[in-house]
N, C-alpha and C. Protein backbone atom coordinates (compact mmCIF):
# COMPACT_ATOMS: atom_id res chain seq x y z
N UNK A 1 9.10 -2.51 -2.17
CA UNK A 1 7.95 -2.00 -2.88
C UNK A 1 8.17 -2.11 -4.39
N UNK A 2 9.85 -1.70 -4.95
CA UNK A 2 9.40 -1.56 -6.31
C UNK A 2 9.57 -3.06 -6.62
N UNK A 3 10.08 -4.16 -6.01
CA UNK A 3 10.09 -5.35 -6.68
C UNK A 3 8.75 -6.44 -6.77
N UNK A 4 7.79 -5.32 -5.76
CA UNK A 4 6.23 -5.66 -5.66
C UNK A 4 5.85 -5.35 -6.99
N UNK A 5 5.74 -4.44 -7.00
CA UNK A 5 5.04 -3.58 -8.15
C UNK A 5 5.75 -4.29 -9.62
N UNK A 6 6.89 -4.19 -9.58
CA UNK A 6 7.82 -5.19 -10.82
C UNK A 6 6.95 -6.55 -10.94
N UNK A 7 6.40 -7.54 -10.10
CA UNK A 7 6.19 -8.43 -10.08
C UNK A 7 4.44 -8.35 -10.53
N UNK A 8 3.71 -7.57 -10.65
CA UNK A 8 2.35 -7.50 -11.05
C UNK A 8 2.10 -7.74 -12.59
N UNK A 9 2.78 -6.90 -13.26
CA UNK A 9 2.32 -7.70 -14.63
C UNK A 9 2.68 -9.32 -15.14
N UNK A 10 3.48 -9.72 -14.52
CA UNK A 10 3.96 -11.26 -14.82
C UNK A 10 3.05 -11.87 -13.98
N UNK A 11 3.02 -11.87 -12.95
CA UNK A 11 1.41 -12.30 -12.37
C UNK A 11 0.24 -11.88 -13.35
N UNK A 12 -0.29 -11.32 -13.38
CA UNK A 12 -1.49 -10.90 -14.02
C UNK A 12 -1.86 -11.71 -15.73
N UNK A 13 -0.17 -11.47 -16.67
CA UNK A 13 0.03 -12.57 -17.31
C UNK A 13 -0.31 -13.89 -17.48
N UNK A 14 0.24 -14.45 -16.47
CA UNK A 14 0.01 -15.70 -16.36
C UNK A 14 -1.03 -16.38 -15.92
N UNK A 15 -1.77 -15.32 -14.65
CA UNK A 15 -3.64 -15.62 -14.06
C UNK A 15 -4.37 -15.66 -15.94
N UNK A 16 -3.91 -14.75 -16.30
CA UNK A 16 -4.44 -14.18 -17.41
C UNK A 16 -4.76 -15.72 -18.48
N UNK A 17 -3.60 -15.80 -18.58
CA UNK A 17 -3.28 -17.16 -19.98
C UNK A 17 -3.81 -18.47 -19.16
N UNK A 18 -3.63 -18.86 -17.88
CA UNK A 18 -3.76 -19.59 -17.07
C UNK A 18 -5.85 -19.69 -17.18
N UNK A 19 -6.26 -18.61 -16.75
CA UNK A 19 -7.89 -18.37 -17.38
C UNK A 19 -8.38 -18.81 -18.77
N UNK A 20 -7.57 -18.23 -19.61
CA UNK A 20 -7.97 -18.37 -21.05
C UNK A 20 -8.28 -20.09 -21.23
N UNK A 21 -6.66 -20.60 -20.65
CA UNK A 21 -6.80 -21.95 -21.08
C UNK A 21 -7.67 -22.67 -20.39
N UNK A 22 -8.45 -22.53 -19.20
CA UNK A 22 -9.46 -22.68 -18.23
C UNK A 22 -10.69 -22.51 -19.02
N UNK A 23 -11.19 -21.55 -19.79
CA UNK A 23 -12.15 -21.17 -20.61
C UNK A 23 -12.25 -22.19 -21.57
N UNK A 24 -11.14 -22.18 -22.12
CA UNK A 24 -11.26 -22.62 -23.68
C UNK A 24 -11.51 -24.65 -22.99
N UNK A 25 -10.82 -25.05 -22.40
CA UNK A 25 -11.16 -26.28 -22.02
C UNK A 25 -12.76 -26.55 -21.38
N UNK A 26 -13.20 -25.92 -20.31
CA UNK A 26 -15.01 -25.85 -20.03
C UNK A 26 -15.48 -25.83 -20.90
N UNK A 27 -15.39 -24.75 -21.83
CA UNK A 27 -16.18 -24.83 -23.35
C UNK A 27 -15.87 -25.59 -24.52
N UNK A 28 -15.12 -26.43 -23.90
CA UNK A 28 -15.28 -28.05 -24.93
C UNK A 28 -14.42 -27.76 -26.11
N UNK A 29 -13.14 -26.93 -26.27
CA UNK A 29 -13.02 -26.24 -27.39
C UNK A 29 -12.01 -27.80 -27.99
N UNK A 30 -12.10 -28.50 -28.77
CA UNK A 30 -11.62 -29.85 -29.29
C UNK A 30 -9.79 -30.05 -28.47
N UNK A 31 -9.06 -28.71 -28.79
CA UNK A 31 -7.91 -28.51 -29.02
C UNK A 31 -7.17 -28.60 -27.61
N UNK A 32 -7.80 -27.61 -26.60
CA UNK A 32 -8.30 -28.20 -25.21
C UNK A 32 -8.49 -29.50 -24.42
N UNK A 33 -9.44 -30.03 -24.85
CA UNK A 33 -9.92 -31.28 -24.65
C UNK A 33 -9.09 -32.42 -24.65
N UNK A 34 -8.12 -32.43 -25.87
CA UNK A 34 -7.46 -33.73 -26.13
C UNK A 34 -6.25 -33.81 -25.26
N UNK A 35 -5.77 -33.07 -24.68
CA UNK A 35 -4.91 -33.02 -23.42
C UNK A 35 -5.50 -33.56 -22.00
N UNK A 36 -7.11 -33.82 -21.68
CA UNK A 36 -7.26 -34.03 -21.20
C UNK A 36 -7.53 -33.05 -19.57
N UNK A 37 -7.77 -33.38 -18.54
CA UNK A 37 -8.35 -32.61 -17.50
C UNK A 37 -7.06 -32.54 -16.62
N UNK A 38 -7.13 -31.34 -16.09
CA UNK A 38 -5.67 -31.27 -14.98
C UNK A 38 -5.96 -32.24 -13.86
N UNK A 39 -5.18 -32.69 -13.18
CA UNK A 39 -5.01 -33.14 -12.21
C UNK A 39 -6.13 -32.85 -10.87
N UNK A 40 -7.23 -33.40 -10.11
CA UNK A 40 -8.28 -32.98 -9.41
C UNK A 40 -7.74 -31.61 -8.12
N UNK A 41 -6.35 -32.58 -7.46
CA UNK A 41 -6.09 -31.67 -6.74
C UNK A 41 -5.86 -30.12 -7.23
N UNK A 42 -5.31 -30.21 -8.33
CA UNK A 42 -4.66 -28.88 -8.98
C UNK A 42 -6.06 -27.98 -9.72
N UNK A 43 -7.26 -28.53 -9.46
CA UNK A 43 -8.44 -28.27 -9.65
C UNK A 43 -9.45 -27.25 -8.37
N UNK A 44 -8.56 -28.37 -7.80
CA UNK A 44 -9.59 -28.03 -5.61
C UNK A 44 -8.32 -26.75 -5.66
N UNK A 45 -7.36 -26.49 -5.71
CA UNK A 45 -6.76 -25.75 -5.23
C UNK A 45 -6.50 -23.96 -6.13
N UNK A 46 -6.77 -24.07 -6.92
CA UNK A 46 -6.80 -23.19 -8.17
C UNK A 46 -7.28 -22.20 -7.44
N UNK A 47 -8.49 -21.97 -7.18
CA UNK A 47 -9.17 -20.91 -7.01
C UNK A 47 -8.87 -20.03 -5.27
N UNK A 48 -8.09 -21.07 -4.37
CA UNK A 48 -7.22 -21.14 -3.25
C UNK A 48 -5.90 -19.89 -3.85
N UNK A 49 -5.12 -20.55 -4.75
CA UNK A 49 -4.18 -20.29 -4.73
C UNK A 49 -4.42 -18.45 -5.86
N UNK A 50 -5.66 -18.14 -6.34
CA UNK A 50 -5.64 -17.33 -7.28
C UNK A 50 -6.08 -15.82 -6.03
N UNK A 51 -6.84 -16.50 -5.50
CA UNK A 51 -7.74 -15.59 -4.66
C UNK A 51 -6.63 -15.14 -3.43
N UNK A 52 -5.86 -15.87 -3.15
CA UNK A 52 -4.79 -15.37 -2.19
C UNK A 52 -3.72 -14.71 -2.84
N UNK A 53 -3.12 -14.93 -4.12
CA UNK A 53 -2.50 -13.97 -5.35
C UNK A 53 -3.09 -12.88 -4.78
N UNK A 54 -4.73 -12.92 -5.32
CA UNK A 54 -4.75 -10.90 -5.26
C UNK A 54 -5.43 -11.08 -4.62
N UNK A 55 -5.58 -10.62 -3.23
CA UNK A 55 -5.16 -10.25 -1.96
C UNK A 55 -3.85 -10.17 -1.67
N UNK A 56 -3.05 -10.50 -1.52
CA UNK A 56 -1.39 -10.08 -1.18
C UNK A 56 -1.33 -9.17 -2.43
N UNK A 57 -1.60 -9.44 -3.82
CA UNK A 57 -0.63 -8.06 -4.37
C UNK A 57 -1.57 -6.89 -4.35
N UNK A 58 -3.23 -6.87 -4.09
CA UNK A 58 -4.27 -5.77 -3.77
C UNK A 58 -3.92 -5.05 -2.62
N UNK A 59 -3.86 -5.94 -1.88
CA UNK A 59 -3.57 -5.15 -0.10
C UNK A 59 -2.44 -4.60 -0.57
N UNK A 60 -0.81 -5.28 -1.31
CA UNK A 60 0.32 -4.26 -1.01
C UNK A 60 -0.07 -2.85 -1.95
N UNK A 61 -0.73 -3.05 -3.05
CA UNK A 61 -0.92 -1.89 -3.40
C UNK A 61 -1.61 -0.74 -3.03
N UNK A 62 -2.76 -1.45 -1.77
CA UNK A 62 -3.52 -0.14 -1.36
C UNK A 62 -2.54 0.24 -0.65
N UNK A 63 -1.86 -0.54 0.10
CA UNK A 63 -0.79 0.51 1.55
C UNK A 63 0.12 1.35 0.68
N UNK A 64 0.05 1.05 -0.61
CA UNK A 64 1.12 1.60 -1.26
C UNK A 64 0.69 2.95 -1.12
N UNK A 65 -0.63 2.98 -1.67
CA UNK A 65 -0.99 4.72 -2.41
C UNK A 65 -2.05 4.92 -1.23
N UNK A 66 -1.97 4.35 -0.09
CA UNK A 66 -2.57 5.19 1.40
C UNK A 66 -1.72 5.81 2.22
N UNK A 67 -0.58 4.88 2.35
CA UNK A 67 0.42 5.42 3.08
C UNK A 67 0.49 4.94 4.16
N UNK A 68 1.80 5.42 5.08
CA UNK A 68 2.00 5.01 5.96
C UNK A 68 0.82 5.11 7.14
N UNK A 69 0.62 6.51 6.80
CA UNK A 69 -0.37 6.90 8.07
C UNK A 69 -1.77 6.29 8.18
N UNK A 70 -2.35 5.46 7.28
CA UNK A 70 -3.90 4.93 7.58
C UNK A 70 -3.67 2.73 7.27
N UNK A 71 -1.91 2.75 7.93
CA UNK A 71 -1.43 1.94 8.60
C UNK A 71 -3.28 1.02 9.41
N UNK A 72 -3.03 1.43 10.16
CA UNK A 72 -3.88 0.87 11.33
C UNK A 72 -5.53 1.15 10.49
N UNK A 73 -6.18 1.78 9.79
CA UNK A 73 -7.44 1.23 8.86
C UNK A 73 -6.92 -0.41 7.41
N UNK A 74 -6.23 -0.41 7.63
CA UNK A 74 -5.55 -1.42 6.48
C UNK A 74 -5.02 -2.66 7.38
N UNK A 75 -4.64 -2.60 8.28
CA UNK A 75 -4.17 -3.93 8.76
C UNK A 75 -5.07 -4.30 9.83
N UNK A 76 -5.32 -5.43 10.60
CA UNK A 76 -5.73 -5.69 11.60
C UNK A 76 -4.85 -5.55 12.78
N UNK A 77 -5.26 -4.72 14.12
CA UNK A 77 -4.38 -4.58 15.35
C UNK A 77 -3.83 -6.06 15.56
N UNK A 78 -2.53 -5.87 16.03
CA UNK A 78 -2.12 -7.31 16.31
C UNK A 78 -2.38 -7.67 17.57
């Protein structure tokens, strides 16, 4: 748990700066631009790989501060 929780702001960081530079390139910003466009796959997969980020660190945090006992409202029966 605490190396979960350790690991959220460096995630969040990097979604963070990782966005910005996402922004600033769509909006044509010159400085942006001259680097050119990422790679297509690394394009198709972005929003794959961000959206499954938080979900895994959202879910560990709700079980965090629900607890053990509402276990079974939080997970699916196996």
């Amino acid at each position: 748990m605490f190396l979960g929780l350790l690991l959220i702001p460096p995630v969040v960081l990097k979604m963070s700066s990782t966005g910005y530079r996402f922004v600033r390139y769509y909006t044509s910003n010159p400085r942006y631009r001259r680097t050119g466009a990422p790679p297509a796959i690394l394009r198709l997969l972005a929003p794959i790989v961000v959206a499954s980020t938080v979900v895994v660190f959202a879910s560990g945090v709700a079980l965090l501060l629900e607890g053990p006992s509402s276990r079974g409202s939080l997970l699916a029966d196996p």
